[in-house]
Every structure is written in C-alpha cells, then in structure tokens.
C-alpha atoms as a PDB file:
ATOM      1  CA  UNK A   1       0.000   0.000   0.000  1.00  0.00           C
ATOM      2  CA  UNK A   2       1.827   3.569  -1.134  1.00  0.00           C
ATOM      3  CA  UNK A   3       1.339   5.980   1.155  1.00  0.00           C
ATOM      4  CA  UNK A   4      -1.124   7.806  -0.645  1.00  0.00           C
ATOM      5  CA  UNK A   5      -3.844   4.665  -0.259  1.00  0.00           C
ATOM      6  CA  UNK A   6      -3.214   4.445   3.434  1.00  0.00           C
ATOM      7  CA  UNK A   7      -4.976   7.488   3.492  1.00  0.00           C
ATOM      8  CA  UNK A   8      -8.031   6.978   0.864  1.00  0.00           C
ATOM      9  CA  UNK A   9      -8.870   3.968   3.082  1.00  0.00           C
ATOM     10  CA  UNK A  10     -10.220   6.851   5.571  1.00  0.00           C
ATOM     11  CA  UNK A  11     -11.954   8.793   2.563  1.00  0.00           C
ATOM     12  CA  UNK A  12     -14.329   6.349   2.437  1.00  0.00           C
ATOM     13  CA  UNK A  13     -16.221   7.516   5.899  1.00  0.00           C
ATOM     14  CA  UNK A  14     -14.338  10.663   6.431  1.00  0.00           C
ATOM     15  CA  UNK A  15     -13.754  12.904   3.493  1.00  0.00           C
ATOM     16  CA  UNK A  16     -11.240  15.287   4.223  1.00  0.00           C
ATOM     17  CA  UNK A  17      -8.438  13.560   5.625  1.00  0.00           C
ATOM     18  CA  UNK A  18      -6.045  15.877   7.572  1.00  0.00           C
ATOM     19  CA  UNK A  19      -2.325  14.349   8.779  1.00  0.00           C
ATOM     20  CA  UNK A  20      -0.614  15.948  11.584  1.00  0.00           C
ATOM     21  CA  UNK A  21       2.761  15.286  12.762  1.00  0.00           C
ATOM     22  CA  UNK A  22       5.625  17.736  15.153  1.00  0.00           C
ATOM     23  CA  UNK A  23       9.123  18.480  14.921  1.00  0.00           C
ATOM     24  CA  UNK A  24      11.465  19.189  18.236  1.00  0.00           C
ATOM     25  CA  UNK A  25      10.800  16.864  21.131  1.00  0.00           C
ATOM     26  CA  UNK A  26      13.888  15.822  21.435  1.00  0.00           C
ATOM     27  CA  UNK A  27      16.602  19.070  21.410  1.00  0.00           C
ATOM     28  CA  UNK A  28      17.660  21.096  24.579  1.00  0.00           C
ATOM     29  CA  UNK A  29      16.445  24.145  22.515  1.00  0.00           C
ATOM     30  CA  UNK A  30      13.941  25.985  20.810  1.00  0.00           C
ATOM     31  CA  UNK A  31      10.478  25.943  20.711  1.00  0.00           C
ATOM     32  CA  UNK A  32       8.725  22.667  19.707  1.00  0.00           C
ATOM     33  CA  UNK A  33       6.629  22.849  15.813  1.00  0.00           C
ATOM     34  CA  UNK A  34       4.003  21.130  14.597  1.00  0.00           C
ATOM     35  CA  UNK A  35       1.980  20.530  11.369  1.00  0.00           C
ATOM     36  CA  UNK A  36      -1.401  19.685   9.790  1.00  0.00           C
ATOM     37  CA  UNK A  37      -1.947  19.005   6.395  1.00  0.00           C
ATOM     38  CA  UNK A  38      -4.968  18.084   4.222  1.00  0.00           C
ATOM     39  CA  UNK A  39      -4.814  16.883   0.467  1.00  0.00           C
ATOM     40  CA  UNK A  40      -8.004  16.154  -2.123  1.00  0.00           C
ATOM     41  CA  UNK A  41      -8.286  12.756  -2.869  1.00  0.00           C
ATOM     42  CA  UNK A  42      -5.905  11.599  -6.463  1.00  0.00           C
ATOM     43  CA  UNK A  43      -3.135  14.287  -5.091  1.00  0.00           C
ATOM     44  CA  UNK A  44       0.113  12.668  -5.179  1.00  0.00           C
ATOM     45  CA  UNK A  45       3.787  14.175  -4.359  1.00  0.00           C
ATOM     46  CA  UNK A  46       6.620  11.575  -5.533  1.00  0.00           C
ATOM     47  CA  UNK A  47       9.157  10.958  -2.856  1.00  0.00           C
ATOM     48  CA  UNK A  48       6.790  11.831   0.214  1.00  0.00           C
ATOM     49  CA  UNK A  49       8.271   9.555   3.324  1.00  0.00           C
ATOM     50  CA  UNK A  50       9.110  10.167   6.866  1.00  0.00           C
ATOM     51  CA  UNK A  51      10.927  13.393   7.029  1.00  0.00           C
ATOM     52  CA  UNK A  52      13.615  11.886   8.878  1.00  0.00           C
ATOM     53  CA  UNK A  53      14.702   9.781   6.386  1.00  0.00           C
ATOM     54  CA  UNK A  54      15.332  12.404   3.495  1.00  0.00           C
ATOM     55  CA  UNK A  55      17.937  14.846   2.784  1.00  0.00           C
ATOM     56  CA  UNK A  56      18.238  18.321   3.744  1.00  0.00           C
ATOM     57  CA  UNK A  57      17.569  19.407   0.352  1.00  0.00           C
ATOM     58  CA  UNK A  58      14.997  16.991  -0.883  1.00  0.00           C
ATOM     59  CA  UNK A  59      13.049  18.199   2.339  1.00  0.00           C
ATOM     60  CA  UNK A  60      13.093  21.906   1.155  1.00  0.00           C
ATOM     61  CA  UNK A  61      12.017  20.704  -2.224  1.00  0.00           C
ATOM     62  CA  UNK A  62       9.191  18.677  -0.979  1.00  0.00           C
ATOM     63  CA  UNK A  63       8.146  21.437   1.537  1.00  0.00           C
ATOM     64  CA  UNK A  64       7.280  24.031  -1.143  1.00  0.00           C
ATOM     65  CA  UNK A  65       5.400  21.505  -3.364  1.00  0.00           C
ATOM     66  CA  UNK A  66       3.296  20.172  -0.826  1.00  0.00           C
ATOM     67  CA  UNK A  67       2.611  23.618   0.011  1.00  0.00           C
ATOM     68  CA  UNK A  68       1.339  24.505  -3.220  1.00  0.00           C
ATOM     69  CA  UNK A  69      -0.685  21.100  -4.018  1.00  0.00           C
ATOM     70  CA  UNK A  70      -2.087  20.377  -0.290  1.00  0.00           C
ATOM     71  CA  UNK A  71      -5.569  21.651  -0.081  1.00  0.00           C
ATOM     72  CA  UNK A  72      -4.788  23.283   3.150  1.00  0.00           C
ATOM     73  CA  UNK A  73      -1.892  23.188   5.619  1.00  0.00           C
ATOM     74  CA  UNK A  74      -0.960  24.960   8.728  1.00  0.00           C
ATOM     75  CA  UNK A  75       2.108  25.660  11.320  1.00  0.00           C
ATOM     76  CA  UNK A  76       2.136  26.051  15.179  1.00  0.00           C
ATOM     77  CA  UNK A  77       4.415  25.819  17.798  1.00  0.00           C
ATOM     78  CA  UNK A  78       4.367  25.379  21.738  1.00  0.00           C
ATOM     79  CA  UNK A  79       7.126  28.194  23.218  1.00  0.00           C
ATOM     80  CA  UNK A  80      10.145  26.954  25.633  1.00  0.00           C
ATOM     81  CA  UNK A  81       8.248  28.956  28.457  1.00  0.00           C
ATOM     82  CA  UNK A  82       5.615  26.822  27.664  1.00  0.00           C
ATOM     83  CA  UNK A  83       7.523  23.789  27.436  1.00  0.00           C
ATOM     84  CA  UNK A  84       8.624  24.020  30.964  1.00  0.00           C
ATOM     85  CA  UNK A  85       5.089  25.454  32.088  1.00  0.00           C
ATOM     86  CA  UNK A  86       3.473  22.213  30.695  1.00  0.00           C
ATOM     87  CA  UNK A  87       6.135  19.232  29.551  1.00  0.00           C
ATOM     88  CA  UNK A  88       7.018  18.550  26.546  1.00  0.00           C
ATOM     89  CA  UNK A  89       4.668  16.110  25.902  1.00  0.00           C
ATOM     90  CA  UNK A  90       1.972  18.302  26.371  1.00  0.00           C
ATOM     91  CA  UNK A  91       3.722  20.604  24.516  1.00  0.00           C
ATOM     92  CA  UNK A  92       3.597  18.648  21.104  1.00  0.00           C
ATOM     93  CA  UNK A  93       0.146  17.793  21.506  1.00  0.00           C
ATOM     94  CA  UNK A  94      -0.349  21.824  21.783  1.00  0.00           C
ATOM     95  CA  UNK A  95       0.966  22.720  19.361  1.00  0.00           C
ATOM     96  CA  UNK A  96      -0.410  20.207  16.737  1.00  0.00           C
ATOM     97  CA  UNK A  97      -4.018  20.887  17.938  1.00  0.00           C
ATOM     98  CA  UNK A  98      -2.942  24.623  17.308  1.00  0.00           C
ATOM     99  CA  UNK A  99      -1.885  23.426  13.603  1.00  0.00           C
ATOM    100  CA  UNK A 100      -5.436  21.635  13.506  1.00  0.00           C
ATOM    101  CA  UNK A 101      -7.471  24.311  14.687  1.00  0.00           C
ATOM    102  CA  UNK A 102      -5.848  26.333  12.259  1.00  0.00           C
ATOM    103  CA  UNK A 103      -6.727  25.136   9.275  1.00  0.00           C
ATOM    104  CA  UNK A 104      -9.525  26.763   6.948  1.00  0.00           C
ATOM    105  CA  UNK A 105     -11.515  23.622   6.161  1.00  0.00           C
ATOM    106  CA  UNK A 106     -12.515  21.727   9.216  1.00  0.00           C
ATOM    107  CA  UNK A 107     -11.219  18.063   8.401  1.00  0.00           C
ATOM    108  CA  UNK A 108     -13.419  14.939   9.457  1.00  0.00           C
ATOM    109  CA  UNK A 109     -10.387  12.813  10.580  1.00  0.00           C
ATOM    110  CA  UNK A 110      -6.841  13.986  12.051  1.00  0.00           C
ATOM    111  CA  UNK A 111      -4.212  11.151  11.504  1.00  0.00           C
ATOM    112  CA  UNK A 112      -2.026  12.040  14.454  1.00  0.00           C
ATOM    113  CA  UNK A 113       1.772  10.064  14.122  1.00  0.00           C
ATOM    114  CA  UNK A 114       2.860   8.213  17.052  1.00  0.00           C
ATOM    115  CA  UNK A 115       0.363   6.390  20.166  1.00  0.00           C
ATOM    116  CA  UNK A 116      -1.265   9.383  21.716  1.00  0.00           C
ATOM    117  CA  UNK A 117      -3.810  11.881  20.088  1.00  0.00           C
ATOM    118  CA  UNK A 118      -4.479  15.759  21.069  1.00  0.00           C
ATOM    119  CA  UNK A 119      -7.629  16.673  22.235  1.00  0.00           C
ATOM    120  CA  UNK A 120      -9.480  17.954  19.157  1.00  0.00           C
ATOM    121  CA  UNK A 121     -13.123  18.999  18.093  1.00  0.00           C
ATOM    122  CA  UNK A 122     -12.782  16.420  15.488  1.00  0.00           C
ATOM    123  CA  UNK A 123     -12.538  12.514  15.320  1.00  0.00           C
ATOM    124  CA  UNK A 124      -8.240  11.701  15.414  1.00  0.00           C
ATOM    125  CA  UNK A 125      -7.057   8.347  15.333  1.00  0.00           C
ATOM    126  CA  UNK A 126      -3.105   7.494  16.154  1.00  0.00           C
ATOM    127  CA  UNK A 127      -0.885   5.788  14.061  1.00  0.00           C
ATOM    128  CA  UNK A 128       2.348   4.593  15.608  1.00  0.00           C
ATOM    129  CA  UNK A 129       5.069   5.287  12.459  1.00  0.00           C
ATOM    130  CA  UNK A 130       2.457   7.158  10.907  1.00  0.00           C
ATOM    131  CA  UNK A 131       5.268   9.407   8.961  1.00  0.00           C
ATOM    132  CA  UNK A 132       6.129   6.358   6.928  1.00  0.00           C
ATOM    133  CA  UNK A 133       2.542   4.926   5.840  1.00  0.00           C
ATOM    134  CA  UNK A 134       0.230   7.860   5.637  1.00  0.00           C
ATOM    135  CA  UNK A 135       1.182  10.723   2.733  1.00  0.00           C
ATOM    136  CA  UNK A 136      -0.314  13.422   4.631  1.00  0.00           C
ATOM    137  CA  UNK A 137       1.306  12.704   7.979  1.00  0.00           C
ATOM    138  CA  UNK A 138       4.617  12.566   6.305  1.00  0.00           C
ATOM    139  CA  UNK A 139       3.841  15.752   4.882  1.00  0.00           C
ATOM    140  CA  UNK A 140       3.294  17.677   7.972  1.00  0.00           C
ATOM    141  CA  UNK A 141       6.719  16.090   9.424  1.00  0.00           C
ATOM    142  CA  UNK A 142       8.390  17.699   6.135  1.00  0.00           C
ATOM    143  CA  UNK A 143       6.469  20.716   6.963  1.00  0.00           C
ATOM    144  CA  UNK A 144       7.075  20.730  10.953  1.00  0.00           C
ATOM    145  CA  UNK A 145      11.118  19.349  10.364  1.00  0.00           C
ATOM    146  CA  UNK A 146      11.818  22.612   7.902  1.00  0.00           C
ATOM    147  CA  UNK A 147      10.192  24.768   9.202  1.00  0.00           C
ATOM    148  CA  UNK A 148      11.396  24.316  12.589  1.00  0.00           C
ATOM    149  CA  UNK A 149      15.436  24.027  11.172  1.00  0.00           C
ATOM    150  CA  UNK A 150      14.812  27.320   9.288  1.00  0.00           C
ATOM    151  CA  UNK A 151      13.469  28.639  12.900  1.00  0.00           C
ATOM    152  CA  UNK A 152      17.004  27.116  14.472  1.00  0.00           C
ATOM    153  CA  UNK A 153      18.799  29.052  11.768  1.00  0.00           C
ATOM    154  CA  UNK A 154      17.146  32.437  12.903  1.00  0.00           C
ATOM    155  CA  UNK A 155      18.242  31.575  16.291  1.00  0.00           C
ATOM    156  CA  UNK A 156      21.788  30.814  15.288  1.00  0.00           C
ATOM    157  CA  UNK A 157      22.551  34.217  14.027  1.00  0.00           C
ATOM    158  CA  UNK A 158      20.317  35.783  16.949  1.00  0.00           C
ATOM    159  CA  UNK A 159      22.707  33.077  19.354  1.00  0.00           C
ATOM    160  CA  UNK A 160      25.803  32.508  17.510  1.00  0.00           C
ATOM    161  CA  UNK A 161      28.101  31.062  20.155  1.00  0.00           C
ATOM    162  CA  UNK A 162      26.206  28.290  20.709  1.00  0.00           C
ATOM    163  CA  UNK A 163      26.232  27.316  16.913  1.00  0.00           C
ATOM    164  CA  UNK A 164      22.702  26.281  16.307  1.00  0.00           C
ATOM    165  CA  UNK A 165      22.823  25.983  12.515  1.00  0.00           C
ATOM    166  CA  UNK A 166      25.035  23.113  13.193  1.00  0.00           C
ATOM    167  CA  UNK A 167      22.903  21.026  15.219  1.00  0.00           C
ATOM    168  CA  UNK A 168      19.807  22.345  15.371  1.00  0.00           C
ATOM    169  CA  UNK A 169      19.051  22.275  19.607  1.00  0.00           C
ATOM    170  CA  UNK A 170      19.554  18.611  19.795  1.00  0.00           C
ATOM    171  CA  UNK A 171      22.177  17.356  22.105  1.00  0.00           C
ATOM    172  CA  UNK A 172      25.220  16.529  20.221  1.00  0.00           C
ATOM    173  CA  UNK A 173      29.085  16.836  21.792  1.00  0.00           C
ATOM    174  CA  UNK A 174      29.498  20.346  19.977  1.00  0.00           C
ATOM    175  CA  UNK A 175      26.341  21.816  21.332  1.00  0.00           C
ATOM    176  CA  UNK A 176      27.143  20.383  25.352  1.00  0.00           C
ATOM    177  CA  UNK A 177      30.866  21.534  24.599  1.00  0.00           C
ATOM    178  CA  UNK A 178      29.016  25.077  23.838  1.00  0.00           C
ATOM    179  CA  UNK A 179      26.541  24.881  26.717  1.00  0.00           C
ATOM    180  CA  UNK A 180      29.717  24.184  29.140  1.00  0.00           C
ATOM    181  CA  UNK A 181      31.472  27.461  27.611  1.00  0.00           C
ATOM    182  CA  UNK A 182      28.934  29.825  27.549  1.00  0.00           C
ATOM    183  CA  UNK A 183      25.997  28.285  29.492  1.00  0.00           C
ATOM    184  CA  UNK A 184      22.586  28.761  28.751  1.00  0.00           C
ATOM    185  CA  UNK A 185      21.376  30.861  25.953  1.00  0.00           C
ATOM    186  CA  UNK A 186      17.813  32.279  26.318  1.00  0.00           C
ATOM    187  CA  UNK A 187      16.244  29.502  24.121  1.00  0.00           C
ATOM    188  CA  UNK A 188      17.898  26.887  25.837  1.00  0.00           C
ATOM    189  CA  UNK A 189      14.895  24.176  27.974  1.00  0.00           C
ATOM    190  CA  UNK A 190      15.919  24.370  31.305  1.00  0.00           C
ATOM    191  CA  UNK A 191      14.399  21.013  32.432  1.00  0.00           C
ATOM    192  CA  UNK A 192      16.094  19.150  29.153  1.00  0.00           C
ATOM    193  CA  UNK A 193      19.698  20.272  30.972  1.00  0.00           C
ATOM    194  CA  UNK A 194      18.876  18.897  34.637  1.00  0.00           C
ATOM    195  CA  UNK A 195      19.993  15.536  34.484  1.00  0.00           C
ATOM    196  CA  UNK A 196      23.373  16.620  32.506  1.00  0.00           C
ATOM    197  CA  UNK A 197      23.506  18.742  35.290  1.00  0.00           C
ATOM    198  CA  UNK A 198      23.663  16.615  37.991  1.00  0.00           C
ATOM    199  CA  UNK A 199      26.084  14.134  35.995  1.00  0.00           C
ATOM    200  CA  UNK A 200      28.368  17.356  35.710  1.00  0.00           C
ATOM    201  CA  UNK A 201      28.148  17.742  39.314  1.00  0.00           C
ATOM    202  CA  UNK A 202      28.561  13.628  39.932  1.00  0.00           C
ATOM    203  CA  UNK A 203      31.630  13.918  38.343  1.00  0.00           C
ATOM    204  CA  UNK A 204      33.158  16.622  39.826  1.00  0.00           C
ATOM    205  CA  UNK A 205      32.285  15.462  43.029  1.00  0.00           C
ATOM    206  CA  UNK A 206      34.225  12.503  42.205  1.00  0.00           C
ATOM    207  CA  UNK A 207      36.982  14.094  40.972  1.00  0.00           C
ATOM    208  CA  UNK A 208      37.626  16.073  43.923  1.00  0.00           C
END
C-alpha cells in the first residue's frame, strides 16, 4: 500500500483527511513545531516519506510543493516557556491541535503520528510510524522538520556562540561543549539540561 492509499482507506467515511505530525521533542532548545496538512483525494507528491529519512535538500524541495498542491496546511508551535510550564509532551500535543485548529476547512479525521492523540473537536485516530505509511502525515513532518530548522537558523545568528545551525538544539558533543562554555542561551529548555547537570556535578564530586 503507497502511502497515498493508506490514506483513501479513511476517505471512504471521512472525506477530508487531515495528517498531523511535530518536529522538536527531542533538542535542549527551541520551541517545539508542529503541522497539519490536508490533500483532495488523487493528489500525489513523488518521494513523500518520513521526514527523517530524506535529505536536507529533498526536504526543502518537498516542503514548497506540498505547500502549493495540499488543499490546506498549517504551522504552530508550543514556546520553551511553555515547554517548561506544561512538559514537553503536552507541549507537542499543543501545538499540533494549534496546527489543527488552524486550518480553513474543518477536516473529518486527524491522523495524528505516534500512540497518543491531542484533544481535538474532530474525530483523530493514532498511528504509531504514521510518517512512513500515511502521505499526509509525512507531509506535515516535512512541513514541521523545515520549518522548525529554518526557525534554528534564525536563532543561530540571533545566538551565535552556541552554533545552532550546526545542530539544530539537539544534544550533540558540539552543542554540550558550547553549553559548558557559555551556558545557557535564552532559548535553551531548562528542564532538558537537569539531568546533565547533575552528571556534571557527579563527576566533579568525584573528581575532587
């Protein structure tokens, strides 16, 4: 089944199908995005698939076509005050019912990616690796993934020490090297730093 008929399947009780998916769990920085997406049934993008899995570039291609052919789309995001207000689970789910809620058609189904659903005025259903089986879910992870590393890219010439066009929030040895120089830049999620924290302060204890 392409990814494209994993969605009809839905059509056939629920006419406009809308596939929602969020970008930014994971990183120590930045706010967290999310994406909905809606396309008429017989619209087809070549090369659609889990955002993670495709190149830089073929994302930025991909996120201007399915731009232009979706029949709607839409792109929120839950802050980093927020984040540590709420969670970051909470968070995601926020911010794609903001991308939902958005949208100028109301959609009779919300494929959500992944096990848990937001809490939306419309019927949602999960689907756990949704980004690779459903077109329209993979679409909004293109949609949330660039958007959100053009966002990163802002912050990296608003934050330059801590080099965020190089790895985008997420906790690689450059970007803990950074936070250990110049500690914690105003984007920075103070709860996603506590436990490498207290390993900082394990060690040093241990070294004393």
């Amino acid at each position: 089944m392409t990814l494209a008929e994993f969605d009809s399947q839905y059509r056939e009780n629920s006419r406009l199908v809308c596939g929602c998916d969020e970008a930014g769990r994971g990183p120590l920085a930045g706010d967290v995005f999310a994406a909905a997406v809606v396309f008429d049934e017989g619209t087809v993008i070549e090369g659609i698939n889990d955002s993670k899995k495709l190149s830089e570039k073929k994302r930025e291609k991909l996120f201007d076509e399915i731009k232009e052919k979706a029949l709607c789309w839409s792109i929120k995001t839950a802050s980093i005050r927020e984040i540590e207000k709420l969670n970051i689970l909470n968070c995601a789910m926020l911010a794609m019912k903001r991308a939902v809620e958005d949208l100028p058609v109301k959609p009779d189904i919300c494929l959500i990616d992944g096990n848990k659903t937001p809490e939306l005025d419309v019927k949602s259903q999960a689907v756990v690796g949704g980004d690779a089986k459903s077109q329209s879910i993979a679409a909004a992870s293109i949609l949330a993934k660039v958007a959100r590393d053009r966002y990163m890219l802002e912050m990296a010439e608003k934050y330059p020490q801590w080099q965020f066009e190089k790895h985008k929030g997420y906790g690689t040895k450059l970007h803990y090297e950074m936070i250990d120089k110049y500690g914690e830049s105003p984007i920075h999620r103070p709860s996603f730093l506590k436990k490498y924290y207290a390993k900082l302060s394990e060690k040093h204890q241990e070294n004393r």
